[in-house]
C-alpha atoms as a PDB file:
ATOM      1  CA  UNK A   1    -158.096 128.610  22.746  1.00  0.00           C
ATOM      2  CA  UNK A   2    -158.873 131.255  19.571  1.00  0.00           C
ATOM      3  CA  UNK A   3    -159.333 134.745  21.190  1.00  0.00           C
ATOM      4  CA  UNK A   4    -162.900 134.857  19.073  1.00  0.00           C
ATOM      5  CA  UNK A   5    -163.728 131.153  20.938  1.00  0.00           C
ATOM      6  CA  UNK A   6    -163.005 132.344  23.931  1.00  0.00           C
ATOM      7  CA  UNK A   7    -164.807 135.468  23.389  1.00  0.00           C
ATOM      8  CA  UNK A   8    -167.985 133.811  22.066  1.00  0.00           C
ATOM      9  CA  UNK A   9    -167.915 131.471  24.863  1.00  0.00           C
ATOM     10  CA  UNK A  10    -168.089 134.521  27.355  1.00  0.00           C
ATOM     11  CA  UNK A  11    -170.672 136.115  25.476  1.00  0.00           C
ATOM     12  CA  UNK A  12    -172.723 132.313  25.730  1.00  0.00           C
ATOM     13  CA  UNK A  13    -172.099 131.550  29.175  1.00  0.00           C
ATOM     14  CA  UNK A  14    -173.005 136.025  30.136  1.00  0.00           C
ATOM     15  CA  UNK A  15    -176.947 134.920  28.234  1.00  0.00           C
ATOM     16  CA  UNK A  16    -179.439 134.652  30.904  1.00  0.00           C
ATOM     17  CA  UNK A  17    -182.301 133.594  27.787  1.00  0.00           C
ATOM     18  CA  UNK A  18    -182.735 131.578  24.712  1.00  0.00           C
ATOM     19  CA  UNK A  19    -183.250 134.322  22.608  1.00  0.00           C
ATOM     20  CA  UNK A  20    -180.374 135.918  23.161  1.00  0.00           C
ATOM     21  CA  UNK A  21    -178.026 133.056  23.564  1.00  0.00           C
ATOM     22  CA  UNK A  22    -179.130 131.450  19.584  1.00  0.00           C
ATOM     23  CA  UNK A  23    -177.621 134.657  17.810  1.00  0.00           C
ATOM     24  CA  UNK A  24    -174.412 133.748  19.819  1.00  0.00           C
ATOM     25  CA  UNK A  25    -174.190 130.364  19.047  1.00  0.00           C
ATOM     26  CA  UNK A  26    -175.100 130.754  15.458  1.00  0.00           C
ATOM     27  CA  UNK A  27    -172.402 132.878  14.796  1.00  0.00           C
ATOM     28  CA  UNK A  28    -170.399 130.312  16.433  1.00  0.00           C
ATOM     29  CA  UNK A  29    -171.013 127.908  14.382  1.00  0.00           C
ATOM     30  CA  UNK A  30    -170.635 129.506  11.291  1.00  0.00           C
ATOM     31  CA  UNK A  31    -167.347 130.228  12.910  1.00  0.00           C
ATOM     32  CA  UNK A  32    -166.447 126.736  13.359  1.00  0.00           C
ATOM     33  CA  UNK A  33    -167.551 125.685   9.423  1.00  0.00           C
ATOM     34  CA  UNK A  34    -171.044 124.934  10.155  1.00  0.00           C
ATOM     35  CA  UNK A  35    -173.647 126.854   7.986  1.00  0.00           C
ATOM     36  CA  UNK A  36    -176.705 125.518  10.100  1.00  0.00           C
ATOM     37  CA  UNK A  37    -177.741 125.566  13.378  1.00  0.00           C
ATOM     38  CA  UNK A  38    -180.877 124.229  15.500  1.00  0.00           C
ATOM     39  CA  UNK A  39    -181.714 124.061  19.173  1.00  0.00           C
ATOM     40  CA  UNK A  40    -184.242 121.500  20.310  1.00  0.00           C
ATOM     41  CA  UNK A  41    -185.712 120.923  23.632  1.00  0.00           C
ATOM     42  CA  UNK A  42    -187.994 117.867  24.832  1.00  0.00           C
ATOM     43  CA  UNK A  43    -189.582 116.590  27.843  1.00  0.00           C
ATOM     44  CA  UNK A  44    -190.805 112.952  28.596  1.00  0.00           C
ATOM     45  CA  UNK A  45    -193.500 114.630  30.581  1.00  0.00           C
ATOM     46  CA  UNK A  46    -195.990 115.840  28.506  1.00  0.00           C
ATOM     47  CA  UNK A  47    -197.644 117.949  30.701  1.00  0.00           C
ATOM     48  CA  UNK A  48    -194.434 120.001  31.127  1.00  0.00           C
ATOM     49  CA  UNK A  49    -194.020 120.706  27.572  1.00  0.00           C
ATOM     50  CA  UNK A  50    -196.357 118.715  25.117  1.00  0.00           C
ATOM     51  CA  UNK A  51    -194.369 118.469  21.995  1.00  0.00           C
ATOM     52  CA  UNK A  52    -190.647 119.722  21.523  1.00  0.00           C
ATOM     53  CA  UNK A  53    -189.418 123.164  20.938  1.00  0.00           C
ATOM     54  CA  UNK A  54    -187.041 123.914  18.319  1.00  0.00           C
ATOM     55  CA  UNK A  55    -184.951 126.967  17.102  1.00  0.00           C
ATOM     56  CA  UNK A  56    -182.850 126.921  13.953  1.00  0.00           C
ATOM     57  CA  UNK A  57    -182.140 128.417  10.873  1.00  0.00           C
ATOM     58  CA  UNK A  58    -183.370 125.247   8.970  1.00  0.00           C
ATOM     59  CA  UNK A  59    -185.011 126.014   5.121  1.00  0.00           C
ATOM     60  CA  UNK A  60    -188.396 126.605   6.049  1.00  0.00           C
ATOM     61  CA  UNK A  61    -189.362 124.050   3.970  1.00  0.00           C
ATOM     62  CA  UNK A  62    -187.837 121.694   5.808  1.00  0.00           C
ATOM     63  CA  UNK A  63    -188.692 122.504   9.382  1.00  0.00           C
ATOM     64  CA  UNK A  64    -192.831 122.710   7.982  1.00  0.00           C
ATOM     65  CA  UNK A  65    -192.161 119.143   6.186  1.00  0.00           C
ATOM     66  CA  UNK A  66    -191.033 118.239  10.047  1.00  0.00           C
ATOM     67  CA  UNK A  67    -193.635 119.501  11.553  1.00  0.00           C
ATOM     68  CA  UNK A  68    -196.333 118.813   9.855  1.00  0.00           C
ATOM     69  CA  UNK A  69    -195.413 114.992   8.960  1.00  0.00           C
ATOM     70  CA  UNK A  70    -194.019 114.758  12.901  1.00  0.00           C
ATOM     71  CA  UNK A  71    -190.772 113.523  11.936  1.00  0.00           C
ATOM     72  CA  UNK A  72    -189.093 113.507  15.654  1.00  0.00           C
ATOM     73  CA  UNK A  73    -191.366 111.076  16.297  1.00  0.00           C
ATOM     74  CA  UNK A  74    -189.386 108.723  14.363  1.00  0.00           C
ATOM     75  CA  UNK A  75    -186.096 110.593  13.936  1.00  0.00           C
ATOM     76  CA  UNK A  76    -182.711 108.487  14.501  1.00  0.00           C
ATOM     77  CA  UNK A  77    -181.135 111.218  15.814  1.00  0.00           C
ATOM     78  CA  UNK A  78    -183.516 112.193  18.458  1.00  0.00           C
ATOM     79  CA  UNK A  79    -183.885 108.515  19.313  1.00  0.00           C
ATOM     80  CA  UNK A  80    -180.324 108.264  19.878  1.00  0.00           C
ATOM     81  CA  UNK A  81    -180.227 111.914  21.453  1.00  0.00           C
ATOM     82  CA  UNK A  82    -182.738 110.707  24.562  1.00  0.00           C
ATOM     83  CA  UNK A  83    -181.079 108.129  25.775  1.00  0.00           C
ATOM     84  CA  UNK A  84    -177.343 109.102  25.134  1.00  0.00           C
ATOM     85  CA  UNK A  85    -175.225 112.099  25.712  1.00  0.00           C
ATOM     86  CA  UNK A  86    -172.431 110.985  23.364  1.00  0.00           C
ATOM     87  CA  UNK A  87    -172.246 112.974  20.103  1.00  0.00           C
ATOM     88  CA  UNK A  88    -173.537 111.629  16.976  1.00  0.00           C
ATOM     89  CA  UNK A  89    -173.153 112.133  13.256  1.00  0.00           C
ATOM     90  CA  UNK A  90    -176.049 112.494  10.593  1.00  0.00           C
ATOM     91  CA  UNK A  91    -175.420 109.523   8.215  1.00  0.00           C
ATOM     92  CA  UNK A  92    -176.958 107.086   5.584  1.00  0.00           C
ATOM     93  CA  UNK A  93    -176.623 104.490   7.836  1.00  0.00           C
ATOM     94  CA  UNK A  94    -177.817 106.310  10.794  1.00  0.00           C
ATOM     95  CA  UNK A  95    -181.559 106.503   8.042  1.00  0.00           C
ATOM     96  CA  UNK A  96    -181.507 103.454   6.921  1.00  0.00           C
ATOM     97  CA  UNK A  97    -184.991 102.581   8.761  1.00  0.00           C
ATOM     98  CA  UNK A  98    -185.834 105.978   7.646  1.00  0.00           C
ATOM     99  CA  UNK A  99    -184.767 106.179   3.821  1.00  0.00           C
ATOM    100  CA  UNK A 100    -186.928 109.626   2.687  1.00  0.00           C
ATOM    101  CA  UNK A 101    -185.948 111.146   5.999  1.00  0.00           C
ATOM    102  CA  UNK A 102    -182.310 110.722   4.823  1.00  0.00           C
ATOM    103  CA  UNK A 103    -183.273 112.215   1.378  1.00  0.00           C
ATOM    104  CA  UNK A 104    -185.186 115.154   2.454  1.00  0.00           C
ATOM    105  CA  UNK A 105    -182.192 115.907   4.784  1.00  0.00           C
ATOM    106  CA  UNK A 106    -179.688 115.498   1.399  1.00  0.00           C
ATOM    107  CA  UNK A 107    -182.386 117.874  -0.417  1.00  0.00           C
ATOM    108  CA  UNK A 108    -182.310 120.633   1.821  1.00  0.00           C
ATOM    109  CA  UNK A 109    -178.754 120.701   2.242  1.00  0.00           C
ATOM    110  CA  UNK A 110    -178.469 118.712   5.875  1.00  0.00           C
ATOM    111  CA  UNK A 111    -176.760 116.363   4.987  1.00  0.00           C
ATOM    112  CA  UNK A 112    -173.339 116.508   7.032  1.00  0.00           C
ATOM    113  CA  UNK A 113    -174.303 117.185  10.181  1.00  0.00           C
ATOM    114  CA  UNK A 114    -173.965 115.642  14.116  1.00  0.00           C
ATOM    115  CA  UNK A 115    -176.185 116.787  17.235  1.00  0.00           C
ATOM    116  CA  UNK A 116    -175.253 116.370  20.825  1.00  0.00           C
ATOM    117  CA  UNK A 117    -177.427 116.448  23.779  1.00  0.00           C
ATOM    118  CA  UNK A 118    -177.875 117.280  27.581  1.00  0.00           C
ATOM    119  CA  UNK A 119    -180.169 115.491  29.897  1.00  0.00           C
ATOM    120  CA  UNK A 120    -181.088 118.453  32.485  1.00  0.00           C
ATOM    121  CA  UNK A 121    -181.218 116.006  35.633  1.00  0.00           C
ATOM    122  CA  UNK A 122    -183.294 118.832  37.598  1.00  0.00           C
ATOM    123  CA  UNK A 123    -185.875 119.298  34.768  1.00  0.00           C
ATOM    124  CA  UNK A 124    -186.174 116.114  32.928  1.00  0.00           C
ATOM    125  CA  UNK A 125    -185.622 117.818  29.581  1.00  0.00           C
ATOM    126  CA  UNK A 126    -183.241 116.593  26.654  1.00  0.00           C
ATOM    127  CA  UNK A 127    -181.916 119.666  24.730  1.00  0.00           C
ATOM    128  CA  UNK A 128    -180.260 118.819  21.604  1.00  0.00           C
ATOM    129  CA  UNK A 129    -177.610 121.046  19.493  1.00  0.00           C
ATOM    130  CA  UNK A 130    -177.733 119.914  16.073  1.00  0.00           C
ATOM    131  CA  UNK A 131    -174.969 121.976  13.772  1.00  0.00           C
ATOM    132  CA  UNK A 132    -175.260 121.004   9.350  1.00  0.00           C
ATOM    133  CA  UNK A 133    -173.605 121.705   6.055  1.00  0.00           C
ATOM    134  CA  UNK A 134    -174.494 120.951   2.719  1.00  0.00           C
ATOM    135  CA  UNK A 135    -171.211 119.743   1.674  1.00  0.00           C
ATOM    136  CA  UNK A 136    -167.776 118.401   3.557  1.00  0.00           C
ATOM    137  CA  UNK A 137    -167.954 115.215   5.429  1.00  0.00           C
ATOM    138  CA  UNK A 138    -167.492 115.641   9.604  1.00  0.00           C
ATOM    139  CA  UNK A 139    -164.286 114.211  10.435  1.00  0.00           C
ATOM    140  CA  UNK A 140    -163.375 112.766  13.630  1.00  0.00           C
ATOM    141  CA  UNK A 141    -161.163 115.467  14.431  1.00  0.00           C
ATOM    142  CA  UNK A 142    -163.594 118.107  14.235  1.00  0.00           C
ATOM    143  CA  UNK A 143    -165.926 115.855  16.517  1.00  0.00           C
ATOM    144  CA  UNK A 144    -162.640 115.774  19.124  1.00  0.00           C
ATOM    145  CA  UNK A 145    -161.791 119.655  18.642  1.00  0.00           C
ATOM    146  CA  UNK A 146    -165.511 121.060  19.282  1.00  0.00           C
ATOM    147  CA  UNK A 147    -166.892 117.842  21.435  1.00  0.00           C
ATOM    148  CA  UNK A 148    -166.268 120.003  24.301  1.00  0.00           C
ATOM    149  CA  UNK A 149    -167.560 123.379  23.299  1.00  0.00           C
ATOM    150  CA  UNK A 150    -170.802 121.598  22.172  1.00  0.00           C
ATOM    151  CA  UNK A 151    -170.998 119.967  25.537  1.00  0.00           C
ATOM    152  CA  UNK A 152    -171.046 123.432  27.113  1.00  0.00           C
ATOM    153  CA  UNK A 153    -173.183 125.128  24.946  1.00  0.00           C
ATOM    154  CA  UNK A 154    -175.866 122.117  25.392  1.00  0.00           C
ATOM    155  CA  UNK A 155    -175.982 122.165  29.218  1.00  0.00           C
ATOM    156  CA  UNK A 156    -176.077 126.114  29.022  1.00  0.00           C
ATOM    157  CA  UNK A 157    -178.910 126.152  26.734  1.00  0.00           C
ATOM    158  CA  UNK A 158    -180.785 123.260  28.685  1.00  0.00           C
ATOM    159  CA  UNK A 159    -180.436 125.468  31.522  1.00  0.00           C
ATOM    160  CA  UNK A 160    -181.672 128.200  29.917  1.00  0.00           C
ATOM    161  CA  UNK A 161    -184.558 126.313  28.933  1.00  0.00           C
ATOM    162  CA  UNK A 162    -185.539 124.812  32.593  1.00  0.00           C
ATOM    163  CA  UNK A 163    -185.534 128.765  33.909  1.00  0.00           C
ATOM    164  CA  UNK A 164    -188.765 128.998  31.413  1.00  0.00           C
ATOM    165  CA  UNK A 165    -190.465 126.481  32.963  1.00  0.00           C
ATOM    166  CA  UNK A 166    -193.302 126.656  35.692  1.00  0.00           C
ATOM    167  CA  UNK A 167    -191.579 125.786  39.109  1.00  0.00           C
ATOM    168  CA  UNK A 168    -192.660 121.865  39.760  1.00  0.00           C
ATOM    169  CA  UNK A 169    -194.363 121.177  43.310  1.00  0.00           C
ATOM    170  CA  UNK A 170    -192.349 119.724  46.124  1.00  0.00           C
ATOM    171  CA  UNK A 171    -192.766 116.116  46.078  1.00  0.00           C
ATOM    172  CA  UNK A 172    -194.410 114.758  49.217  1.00  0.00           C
ATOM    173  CA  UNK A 173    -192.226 113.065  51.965  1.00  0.00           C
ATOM    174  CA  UNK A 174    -193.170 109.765  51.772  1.00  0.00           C
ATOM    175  CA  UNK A 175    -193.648 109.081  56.503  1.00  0.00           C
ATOM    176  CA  UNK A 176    -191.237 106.795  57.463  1.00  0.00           C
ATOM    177  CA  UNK A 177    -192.601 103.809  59.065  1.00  0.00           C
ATOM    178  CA  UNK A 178    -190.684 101.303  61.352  1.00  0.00           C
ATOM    179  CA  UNK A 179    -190.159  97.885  60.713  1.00  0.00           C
ATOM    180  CA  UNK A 180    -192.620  97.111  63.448  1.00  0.00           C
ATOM    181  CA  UNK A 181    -195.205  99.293  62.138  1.00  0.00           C
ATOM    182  CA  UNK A 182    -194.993  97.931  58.387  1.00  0.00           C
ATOM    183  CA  UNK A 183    -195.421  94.369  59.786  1.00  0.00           C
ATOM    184  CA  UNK A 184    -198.365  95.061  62.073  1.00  0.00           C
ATOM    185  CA  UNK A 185    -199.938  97.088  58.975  1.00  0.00           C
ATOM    186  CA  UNK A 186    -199.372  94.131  56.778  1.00  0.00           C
ATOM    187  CA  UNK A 187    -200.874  92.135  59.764  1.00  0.00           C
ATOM    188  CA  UNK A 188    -203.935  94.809  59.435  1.00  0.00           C
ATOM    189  CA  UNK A 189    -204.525  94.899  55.616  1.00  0.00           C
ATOM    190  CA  UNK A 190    -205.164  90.812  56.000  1.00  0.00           C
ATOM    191  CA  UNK A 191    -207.926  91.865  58.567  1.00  0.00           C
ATOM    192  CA  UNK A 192    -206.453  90.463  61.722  1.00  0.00           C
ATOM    193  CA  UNK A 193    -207.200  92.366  65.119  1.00  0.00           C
ATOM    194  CA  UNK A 194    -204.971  94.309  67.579  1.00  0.00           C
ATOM    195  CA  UNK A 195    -205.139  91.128  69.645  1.00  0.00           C
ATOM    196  CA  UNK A 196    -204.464  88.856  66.938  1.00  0.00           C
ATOM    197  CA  UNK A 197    -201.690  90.482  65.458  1.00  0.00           C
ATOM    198  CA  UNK A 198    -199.931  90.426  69.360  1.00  0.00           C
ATOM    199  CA  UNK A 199    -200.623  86.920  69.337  1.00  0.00           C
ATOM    200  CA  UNK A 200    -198.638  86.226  65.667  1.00  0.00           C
ATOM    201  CA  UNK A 201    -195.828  88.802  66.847  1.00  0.00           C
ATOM    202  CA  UNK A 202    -195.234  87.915  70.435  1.00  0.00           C
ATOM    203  CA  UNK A 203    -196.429  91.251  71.599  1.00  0.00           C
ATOM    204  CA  UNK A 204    -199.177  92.179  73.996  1.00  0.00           C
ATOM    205  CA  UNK A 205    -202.289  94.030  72.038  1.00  0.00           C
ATOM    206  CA  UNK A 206    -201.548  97.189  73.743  1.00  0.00           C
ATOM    207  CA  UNK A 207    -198.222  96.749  71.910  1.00  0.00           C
ATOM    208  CA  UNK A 208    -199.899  96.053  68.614  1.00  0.00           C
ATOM    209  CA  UNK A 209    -202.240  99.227  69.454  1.00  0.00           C
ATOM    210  CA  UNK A 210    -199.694 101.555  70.148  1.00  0.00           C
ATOM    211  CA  UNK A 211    -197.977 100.886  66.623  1.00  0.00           C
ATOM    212  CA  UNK A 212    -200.908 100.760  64.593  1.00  0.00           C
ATOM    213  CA  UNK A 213    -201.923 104.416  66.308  1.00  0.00           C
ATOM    214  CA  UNK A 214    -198.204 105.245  65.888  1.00  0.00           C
ATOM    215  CA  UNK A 215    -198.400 104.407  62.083  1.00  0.00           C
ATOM    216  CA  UNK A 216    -202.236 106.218  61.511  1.00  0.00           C
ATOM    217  CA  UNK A 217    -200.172 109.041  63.086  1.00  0.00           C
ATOM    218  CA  UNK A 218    -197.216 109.542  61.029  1.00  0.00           C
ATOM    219  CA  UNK A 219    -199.573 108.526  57.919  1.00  0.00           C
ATOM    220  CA  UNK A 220    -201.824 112.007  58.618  1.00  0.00           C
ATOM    221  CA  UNK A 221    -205.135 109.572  59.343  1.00  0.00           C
ATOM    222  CA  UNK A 222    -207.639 109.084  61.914  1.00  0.00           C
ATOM    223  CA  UNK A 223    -207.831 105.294  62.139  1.00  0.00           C
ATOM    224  CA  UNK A 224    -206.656 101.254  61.566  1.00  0.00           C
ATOM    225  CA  UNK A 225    -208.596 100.905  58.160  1.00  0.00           C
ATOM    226  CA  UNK A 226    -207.279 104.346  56.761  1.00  0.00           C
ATOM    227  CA  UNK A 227    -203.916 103.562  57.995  1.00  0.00           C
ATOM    228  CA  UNK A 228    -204.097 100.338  55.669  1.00  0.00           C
ATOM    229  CA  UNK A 229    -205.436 102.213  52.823  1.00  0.00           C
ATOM    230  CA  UNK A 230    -202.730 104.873  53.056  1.00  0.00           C
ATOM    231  CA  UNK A 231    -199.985 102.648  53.795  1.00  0.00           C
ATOM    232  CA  UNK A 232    -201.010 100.799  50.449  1.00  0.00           C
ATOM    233  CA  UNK A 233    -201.683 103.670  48.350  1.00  0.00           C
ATOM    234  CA  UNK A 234    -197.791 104.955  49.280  1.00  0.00           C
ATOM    235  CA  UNK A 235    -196.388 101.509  48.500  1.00  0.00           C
ATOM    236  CA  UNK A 236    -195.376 100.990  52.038  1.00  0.00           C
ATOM    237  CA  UNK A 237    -197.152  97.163  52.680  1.00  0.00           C
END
């Protein structure tokens, strides 16, 4: 590796925020022949972060025509970028469904350009490192000689982003119910009684008693009927 790569690298991996890390990387890729760079970061929740966040140094025209128009709504490359962590290059193919996306990206000088993107398992969120030029096709070996450093970079940066976010509440234990106590629940939810649902099972209606009290129990309510209810609710019967 180049002593400036591996330097730059350093410097990436040492950035404990955003801010700091995108001066870093955009040196980077000017560096590596690149004159653009963006950062974008998305969630499928929409609570979490309502529309994506992006960080480039895009012509402003450009990034207010995205905006305001809500282009990565219907963007190829964020499409692709969502569901895939393979690289992927900017193309008139790629636009075809999207002709005056394709144009607007010639116009502004994006036109040779390829993303990459990291699913953040933890988080849920897709960052995506986009680098552009206005002129020189990418060839496959660039793609194979900086696949790996954009790889990096990505899951860095998606890190990065996840520290922002508010800390997500412990999901609740769903109680663990025996085999026994599913079946006599089931037995329940059709209305039958303690005594009928020893009589179906073979069991005396003590028996039946003891595991519909055992399930209320590890279900954190008071009776049969809420036992049902709660049983139901956590897709248990």
């Amino acid at each position: 590796m180049e002593i400036w790569k591996e330097s730059q690298i350093k410097q990436l991996t040492f950035a404990t925020r955003v801010d700091t890390a995108y001066p870093i990387l955009l040196t980077f890729a000017k560096n590596i022949g690149f004159q653009f760079c963006g950062v974008s970061v998305s969630s499928p929740d929409r609570n979490t972060l309502p529309k994506p966040l992006r960080i480039n140094n895009y012509p402003q025209a450009w990034n207010k025509q995205y905006e305001e128009e809500k282009h990565y709504e219907f963007d190829p490359v964020v499409a692709h970028c969502n569901h895939s962590m393979l690289p992927i290059t900017w193309s008139k193919e790629l636009f075809s469904k999207t002709p005056e996306l394709w144009e607007s990206l010639k116009e502004q000088g994006l036109e040779h350009g390829w993303s990459q993107s990291f699913h953040h398992e933890e988080s849920g969120l897709c960052s995506i490192l986009s680098l552009a030029r206005p002129h020189c096709p990418i060839t496959s070996i660039e793609l194979y000689e900086h696949f790996g450093y954009m790889f990096y970079v990505t899951s860095h940066l998606s890190e990065l982003f996840a520290r922002t976010l508010p800390s997500r509440p412990e999901k609740a234990k769903q109680p663990r119910l025996s085999a026994r106590e599913i079946e006599v629940l089931k037995l329940c939810a059709l209305g039958k009684t303690a005594e009928e649902v020893g009589k179906i099972l073979s069991i005396s209606p003590r028996t039946a008693y003891f595991h519909i009290t055992q399930a209320a129990e590890k279900l954190n309510v008071c009776n049969k009927i809420s036992a049902v209810i709660a049983a139901a609710k956590a897709g248990i019967i």
